[in-house]
N, C-alpha and C. Protein backbone atom coordinates (compact mmCIF):
# COMPACT_ATOMS: atom_id res chain seq x y z
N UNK A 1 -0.39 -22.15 10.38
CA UNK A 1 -0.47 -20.76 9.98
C UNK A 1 0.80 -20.39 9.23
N UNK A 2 0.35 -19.84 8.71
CA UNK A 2 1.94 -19.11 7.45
C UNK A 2 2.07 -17.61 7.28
N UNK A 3 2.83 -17.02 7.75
CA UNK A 3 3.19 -15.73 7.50
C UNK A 3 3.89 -15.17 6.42
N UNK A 4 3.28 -14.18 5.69
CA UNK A 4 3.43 -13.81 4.44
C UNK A 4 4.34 -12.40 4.20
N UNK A 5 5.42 -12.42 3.78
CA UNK A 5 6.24 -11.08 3.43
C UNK A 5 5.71 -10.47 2.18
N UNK A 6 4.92 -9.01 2.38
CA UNK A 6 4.41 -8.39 0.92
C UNK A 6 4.76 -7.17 0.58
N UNK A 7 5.96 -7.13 -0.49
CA UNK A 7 6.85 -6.29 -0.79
C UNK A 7 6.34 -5.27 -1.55
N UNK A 8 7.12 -4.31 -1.94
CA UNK A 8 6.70 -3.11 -3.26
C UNK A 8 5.44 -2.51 -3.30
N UNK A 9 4.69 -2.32 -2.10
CA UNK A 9 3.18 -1.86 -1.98
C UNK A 9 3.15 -0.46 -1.97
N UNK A 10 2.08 0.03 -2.73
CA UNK A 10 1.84 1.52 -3.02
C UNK A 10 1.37 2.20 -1.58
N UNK A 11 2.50 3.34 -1.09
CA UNK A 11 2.10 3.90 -0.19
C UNK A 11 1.03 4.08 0.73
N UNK A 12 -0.04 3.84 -0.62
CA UNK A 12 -1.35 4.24 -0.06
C UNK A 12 -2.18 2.85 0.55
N UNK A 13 -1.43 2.26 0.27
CA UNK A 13 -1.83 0.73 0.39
C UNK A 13 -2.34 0.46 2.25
N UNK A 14 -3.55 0.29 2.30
CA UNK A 14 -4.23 0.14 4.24
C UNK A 14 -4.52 -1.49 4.30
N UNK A 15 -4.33 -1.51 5.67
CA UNK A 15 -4.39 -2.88 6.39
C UNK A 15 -5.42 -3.33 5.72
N UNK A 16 -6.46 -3.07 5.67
CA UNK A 16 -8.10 -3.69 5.38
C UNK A 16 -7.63 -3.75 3.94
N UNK A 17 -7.72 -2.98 2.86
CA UNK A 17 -7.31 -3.55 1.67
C UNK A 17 -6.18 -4.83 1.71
N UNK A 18 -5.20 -4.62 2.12
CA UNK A 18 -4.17 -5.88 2.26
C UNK A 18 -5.01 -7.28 2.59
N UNK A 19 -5.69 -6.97 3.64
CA UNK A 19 -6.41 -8.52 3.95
C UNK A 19 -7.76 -8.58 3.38
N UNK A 20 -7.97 -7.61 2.35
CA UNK A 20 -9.11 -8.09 1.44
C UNK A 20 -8.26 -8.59 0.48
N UNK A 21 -7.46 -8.16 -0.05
CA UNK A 21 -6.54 -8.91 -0.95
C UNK A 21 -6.54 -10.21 -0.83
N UNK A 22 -6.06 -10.36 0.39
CA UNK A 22 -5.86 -12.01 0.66
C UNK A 22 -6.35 -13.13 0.93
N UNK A 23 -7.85 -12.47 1.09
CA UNK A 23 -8.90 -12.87 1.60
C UNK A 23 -9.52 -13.77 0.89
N UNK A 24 -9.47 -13.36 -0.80
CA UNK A 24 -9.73 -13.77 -1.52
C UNK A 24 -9.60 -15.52 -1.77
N UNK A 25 -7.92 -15.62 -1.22
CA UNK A 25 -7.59 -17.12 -1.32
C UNK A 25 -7.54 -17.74 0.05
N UNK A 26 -7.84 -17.06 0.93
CA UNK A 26 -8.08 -18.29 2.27
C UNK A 26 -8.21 -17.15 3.44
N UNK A 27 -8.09 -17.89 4.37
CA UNK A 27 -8.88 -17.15 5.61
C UNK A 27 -7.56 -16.10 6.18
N UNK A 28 -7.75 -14.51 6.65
CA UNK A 28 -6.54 -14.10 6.86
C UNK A 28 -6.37 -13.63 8.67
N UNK A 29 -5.82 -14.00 8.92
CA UNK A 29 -5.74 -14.11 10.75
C UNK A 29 -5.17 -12.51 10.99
N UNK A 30 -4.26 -12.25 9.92
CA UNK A 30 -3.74 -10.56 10.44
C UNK A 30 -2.99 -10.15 9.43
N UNK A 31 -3.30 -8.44 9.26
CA UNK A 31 -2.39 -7.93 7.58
C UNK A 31 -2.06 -7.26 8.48
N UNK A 32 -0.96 -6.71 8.19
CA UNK A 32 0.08 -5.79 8.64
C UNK A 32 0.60 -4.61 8.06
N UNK A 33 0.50 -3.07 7.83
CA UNK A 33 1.73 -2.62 7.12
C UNK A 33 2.65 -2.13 7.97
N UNK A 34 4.00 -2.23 7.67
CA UNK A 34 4.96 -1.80 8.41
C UNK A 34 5.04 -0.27 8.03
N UNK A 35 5.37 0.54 9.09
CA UNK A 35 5.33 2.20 9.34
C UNK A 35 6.80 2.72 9.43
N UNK A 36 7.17 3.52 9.31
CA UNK A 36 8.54 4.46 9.94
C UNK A 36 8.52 4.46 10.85
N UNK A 37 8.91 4.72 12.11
CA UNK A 37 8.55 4.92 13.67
C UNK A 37 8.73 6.38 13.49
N UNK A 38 9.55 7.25 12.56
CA UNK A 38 9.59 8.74 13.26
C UNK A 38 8.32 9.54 11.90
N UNK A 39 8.31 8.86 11.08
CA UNK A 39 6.97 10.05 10.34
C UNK A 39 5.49 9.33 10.12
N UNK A 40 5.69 7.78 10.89
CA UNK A 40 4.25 7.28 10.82
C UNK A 40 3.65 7.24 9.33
N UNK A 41 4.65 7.26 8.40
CA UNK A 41 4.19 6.60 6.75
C UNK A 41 4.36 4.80 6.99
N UNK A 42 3.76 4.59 5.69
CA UNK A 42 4.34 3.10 5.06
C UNK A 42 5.37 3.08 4.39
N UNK A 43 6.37 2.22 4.95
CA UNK A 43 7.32 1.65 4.45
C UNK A 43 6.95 0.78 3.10
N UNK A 44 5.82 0.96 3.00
CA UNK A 44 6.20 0.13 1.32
C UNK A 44 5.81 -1.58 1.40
N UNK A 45 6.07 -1.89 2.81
CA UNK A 45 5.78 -3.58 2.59
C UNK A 45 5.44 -3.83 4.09
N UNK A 46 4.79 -5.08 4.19
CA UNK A 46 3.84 -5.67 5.36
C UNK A 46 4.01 -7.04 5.46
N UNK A 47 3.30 -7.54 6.21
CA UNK A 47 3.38 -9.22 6.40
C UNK A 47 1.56 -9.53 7.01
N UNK A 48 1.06 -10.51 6.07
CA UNK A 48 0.03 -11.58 5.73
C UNK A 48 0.15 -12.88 6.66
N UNK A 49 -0.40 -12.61 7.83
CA UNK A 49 -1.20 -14.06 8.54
C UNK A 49 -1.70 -14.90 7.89
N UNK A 50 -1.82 -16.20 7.41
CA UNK A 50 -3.36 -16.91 7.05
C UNK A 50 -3.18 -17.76 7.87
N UNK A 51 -4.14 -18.53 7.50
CA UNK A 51 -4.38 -20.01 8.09
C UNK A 51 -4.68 -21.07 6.77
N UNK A 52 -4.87 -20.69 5.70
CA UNK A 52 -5.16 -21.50 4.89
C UNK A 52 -5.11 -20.69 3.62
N UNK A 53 -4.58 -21.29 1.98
CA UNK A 53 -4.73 -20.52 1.01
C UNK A 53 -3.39 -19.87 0.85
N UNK A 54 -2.59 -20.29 1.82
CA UNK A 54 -0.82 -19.40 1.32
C UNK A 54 -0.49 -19.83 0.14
N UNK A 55 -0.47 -20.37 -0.09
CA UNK A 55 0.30 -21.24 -1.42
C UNK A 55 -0.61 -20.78 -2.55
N UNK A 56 -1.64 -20.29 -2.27
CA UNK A 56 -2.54 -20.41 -3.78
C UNK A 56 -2.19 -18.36 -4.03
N UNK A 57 -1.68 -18.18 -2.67
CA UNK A 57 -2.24 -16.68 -2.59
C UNK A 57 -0.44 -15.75 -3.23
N UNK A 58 0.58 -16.71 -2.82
CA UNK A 58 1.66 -16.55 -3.16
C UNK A 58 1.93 -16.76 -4.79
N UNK A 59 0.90 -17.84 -5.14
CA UNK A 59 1.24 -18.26 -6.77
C UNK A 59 0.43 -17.27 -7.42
N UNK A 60 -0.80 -16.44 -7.17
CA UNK A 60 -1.80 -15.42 -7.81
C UNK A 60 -1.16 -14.09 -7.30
N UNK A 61 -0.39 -13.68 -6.73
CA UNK A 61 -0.79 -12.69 -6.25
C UNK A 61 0.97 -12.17 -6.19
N UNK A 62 1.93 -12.47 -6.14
CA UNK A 62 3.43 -12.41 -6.27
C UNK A 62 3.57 -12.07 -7.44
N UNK A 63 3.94 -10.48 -8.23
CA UNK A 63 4.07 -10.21 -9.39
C UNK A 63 2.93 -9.05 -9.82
N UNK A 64 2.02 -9.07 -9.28
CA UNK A 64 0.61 -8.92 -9.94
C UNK A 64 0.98 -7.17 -9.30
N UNK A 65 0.44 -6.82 -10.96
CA UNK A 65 0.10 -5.09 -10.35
C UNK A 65 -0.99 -4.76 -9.21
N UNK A 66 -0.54 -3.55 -8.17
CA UNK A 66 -1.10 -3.27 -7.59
C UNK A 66 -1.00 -1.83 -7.63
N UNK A 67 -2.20 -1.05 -7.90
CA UNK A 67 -1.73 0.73 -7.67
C UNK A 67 -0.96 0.79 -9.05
N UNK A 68 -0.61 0.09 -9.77
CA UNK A 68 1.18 0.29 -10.16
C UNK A 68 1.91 0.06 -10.15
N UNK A 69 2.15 -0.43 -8.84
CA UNK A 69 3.39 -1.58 -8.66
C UNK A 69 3.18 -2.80 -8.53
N UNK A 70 4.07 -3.68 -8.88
CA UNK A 70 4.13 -5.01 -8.80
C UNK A 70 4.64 -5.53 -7.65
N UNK A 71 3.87 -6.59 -7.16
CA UNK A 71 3.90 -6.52 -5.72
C UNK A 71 4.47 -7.72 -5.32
N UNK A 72 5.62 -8.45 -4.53
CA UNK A 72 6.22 -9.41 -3.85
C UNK A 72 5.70 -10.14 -3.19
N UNK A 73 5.38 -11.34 -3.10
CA UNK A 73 5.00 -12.03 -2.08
C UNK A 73 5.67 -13.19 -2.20
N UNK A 74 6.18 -13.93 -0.72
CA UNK A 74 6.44 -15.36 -0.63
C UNK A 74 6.74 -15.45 1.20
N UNK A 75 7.15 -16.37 1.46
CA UNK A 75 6.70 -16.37 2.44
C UNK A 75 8.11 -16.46 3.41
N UNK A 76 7.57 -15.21 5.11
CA UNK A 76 8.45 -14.49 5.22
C UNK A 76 9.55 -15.37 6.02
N UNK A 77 10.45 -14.92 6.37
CA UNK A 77 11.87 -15.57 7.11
C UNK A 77 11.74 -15.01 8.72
N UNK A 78 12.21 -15.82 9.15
CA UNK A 78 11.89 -15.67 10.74
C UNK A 78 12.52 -14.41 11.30
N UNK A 79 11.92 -13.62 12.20
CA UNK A 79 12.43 -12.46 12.65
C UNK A 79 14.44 -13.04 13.41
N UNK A 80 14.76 -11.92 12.89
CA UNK A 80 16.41 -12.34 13.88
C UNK A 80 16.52 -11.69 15.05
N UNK A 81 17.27 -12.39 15.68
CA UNK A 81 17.30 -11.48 17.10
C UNK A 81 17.96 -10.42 17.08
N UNK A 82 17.77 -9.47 17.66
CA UNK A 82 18.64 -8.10 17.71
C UNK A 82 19.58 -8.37 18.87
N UNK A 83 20.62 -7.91 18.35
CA UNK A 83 21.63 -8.32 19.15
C UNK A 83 22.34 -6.62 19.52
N UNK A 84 23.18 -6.33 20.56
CA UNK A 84 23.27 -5.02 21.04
C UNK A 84 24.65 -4.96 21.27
C-alpha cells in the first residue's frame, strides 16, 4: 500500500471526489482531506491510500489542474513524532 500526499486542492475539493480522482488509476483504500480543528474547513491538502496504481496516479495526476489549481502529488513522508 502507498500513501499519497495531495497538495494545492480547491477548498471545495470532498473526500469522494478525491478518491474518484484516484480511482481512476488503481484501487483506493482511503482519501482523506485534512480540516482545521477550530473552523472545520479544508486545509487545502489530503493524503491518498491505494493499493495499486501509485506510480501511474503520481505521473498523471501531479501538476494537473484541478478547480484551478494545480495540484501536488507524490508520495507522502512518514508522520513524525510529536515530541512535548
Amino acid at each position: 500500500m502507498t500513501n499519497l500526499y495531495v497538495g494545492n486542492l480547491p477548498w471545495s475539493t470532498t473526500e469522494a471526489q478525491l478518491r474518484d480522482l484516484f480511482a481512476e488509476y488503481g484501487e483506493v483504500s482511503s482519501a482523506k482531506i485534512i480540516e482545521d480543528r477550530e473552523t472545520g474547513r479544508s486545509r487545502g491538502f489530503g493524503f491518498v491510500e491505494m493499493e495499486s496504481g501509485a506510480e501511474e496516479a503520481i505521473e498523471n495526476l501531479n501538476g494537473k489542474d484541478i478547480g484551478g489549481r494545480n495540484i501536488k502529488v507524490n508520495v507522502a513522508k512518514p508522520k513524525k513524532e510529536a515530541r512535548f
